[in-house]
C-alpha atoms as a PDB file:
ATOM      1  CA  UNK A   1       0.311 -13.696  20.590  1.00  0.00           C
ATOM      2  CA  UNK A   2      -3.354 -14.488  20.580  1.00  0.00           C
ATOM      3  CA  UNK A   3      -4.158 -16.596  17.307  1.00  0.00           C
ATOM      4  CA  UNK A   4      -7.983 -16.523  17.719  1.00  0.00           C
ATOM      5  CA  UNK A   5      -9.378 -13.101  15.677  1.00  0.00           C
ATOM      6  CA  UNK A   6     -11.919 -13.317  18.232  1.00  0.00           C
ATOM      7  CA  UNK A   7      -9.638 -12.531  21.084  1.00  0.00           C
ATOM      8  CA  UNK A   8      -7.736  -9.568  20.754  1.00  0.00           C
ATOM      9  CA  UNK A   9      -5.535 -10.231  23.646  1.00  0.00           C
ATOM     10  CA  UNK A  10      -7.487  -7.296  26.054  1.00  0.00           C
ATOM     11  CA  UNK A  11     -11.049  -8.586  25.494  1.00  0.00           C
ATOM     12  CA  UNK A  12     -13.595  -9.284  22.487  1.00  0.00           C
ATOM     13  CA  UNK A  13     -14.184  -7.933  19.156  1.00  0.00           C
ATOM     14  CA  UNK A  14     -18.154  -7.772  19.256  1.00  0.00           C
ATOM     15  CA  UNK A  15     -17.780  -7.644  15.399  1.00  0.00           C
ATOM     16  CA  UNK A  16     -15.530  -6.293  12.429  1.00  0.00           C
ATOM     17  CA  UNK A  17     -17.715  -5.596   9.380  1.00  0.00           C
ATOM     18  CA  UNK A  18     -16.586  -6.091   5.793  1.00  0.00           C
ATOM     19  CA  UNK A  19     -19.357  -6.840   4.360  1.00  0.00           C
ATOM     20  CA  UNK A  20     -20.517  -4.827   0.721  1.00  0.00           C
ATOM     21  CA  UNK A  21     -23.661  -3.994   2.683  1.00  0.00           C
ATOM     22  CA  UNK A  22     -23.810  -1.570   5.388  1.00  0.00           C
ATOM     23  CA  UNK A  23     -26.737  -1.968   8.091  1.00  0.00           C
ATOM     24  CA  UNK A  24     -28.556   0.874   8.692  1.00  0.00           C
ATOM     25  CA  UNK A  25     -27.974   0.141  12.505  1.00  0.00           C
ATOM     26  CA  UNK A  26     -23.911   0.396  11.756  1.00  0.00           C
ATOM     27  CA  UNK A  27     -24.730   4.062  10.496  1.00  0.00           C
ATOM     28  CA  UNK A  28     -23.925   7.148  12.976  1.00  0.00           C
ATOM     29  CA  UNK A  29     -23.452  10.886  12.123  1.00  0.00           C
ATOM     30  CA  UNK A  30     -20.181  12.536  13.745  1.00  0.00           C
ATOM     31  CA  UNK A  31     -19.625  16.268  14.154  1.00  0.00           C
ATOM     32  CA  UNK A  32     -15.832  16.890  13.581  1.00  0.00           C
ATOM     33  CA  UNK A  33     -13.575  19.709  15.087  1.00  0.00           C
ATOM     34  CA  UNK A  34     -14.364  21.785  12.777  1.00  0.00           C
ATOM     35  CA  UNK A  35     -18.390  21.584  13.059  1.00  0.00           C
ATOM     36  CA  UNK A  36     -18.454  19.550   9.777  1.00  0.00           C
ATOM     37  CA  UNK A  37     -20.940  16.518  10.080  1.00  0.00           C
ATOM     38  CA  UNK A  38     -20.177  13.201   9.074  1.00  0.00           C
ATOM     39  CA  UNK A  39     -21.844  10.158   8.381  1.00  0.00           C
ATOM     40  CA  UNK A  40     -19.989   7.116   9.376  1.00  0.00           C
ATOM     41  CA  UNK A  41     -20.416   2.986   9.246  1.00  0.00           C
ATOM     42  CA  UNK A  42     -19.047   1.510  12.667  1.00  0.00           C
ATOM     43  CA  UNK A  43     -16.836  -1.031  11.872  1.00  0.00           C
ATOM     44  CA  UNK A  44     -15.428  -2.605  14.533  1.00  0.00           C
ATOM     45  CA  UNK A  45     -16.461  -2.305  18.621  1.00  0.00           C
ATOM     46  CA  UNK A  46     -13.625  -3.858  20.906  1.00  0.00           C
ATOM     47  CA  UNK A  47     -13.149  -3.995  24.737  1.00  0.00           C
ATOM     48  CA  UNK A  48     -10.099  -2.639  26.391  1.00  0.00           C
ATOM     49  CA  UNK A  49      -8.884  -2.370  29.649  1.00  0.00           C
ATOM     50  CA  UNK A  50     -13.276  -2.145  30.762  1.00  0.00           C
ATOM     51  CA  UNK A  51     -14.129  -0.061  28.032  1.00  0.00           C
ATOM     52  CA  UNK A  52     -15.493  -0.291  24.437  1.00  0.00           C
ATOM     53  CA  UNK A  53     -13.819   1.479  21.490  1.00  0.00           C
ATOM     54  CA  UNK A  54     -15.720   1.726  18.398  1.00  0.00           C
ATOM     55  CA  UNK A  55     -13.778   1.659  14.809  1.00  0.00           C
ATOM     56  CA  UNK A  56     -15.614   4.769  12.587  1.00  0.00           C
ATOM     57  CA  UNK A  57     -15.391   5.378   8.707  1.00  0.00           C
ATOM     58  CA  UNK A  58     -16.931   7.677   6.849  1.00  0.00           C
ATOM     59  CA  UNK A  59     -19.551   6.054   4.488  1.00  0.00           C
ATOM     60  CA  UNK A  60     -18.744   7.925   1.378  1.00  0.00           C
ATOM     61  CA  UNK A  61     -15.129   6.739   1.124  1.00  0.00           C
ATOM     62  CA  UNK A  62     -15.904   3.707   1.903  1.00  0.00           C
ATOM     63  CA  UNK A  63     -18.258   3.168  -0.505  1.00  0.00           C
ATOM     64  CA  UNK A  64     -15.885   4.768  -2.919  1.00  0.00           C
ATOM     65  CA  UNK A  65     -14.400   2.881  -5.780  1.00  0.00           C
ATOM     66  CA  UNK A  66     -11.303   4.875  -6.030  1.00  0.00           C
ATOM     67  CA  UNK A  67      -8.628   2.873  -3.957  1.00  0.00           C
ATOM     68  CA  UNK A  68      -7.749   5.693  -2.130  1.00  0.00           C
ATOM     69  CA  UNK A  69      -6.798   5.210   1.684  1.00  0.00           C
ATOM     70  CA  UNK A  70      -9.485   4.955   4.214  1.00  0.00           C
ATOM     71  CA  UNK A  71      -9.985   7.803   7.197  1.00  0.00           C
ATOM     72  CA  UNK A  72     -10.677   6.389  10.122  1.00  0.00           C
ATOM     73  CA  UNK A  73     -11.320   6.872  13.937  1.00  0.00           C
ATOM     74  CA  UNK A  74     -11.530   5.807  16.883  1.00  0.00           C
ATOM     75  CA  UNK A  75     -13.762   6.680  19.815  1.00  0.00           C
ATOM     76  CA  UNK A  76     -14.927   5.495  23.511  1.00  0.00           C
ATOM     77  CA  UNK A  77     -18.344   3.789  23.232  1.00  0.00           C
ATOM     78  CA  UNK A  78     -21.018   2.618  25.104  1.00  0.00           C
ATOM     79  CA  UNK A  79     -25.146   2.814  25.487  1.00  0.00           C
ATOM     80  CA  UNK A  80     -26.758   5.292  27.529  1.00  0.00           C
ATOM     81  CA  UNK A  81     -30.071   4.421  29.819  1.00  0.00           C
ATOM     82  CA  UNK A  82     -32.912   4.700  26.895  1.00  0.00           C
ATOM     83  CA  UNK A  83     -29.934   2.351  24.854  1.00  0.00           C
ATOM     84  CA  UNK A  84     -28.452   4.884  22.375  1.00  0.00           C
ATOM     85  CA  UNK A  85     -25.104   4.616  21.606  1.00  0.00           C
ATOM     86  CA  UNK A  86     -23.263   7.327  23.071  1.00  0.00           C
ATOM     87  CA  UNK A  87     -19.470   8.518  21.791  1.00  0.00           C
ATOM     88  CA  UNK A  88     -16.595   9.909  22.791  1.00  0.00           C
ATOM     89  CA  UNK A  89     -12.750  11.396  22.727  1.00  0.00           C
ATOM     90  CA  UNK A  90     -10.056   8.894  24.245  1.00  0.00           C
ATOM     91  CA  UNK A  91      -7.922  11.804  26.438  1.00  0.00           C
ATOM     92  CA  UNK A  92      -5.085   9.413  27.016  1.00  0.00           C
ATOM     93  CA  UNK A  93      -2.645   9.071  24.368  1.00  0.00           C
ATOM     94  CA  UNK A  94      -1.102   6.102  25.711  1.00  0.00           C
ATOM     95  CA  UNK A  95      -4.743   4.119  25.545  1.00  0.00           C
ATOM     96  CA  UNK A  96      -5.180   5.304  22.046  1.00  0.00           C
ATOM     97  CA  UNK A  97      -2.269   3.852  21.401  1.00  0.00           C
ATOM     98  CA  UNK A  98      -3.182   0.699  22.788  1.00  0.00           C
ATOM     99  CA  UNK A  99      -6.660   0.816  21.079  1.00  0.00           C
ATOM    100  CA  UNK A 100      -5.034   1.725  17.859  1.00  0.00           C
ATOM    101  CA  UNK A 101      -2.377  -1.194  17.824  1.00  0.00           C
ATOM    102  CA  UNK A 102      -5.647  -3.665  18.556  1.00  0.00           C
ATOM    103  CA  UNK A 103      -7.369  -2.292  15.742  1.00  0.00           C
ATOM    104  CA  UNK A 104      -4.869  -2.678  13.402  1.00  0.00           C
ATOM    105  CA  UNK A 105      -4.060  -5.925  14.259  1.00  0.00           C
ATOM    106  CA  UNK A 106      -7.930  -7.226  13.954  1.00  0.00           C
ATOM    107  CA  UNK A 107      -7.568  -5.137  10.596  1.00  0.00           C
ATOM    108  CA  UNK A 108      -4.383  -7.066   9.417  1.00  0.00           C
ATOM    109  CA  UNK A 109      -6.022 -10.210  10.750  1.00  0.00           C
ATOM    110  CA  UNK A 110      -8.783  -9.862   8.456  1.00  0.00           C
ATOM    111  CA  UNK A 111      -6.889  -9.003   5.602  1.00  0.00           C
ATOM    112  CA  UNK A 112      -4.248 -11.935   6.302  1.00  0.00           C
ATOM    113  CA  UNK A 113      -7.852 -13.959   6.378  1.00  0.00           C
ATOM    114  CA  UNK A 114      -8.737 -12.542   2.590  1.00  0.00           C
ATOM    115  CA  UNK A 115      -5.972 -13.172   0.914  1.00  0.00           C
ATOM    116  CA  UNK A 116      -6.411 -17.014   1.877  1.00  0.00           C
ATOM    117  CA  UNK A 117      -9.687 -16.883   0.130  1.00  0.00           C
END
């Protein structure tokens, strides 16, 4: 079991963000299955298996101060040629398993790293 939170076992965490301040650069608007737009904070970009995965919350709840649970997702990412980030469904339910279980454990990692604080 990797102990590094820099090494997720399958490649690199480019960067989990916990910070109170959200980058305007981290911000992305999502259109959700049922047309409804979203504006999200990327949290988290990993490599698996030669592809990125990017870790998506919506802004509002996370800028909530309610303490209510956190919707998340999870997407394919990457740049296109003119360098916008680009977005997309994972169609195998085994690698969003995969990519799940790596993004909870960076999430667990950084909460394990917290509580020492």
């Amino acid at each position: 079991m990797p102990t590094d939170p820099e090494d997720n076992g399958e490649g690199h965490v480019d960067g989990f963000d916990e910070s109170e301040e959200i980058d305007e650069s981290d911000l992305v608007t999502i259109t959700d299955e049922d047309g409804r737009e979203l504006e999200c904070a990327i949290l988290g970009i990993l490599e698996h298996e030669d592809q990125e995965y990017a870790l998506l919350a919506p802004l509002d709840q996370l800028q909530a101060e309610d303490g209510d649970e956190i919707e998340m997702f999870i997407f394919t990412y990457g740049l296109d040629e003119d360098g916008n980030q680009t977005f997309g469904y994972i169609d195998d339910d085994a690698t969003y398993g995969a990519v799940r279980a790596e993004f909870a454990l960076l999430v667990d990692q950084d909460d394990d790293e917290d509580e020492d604080e």
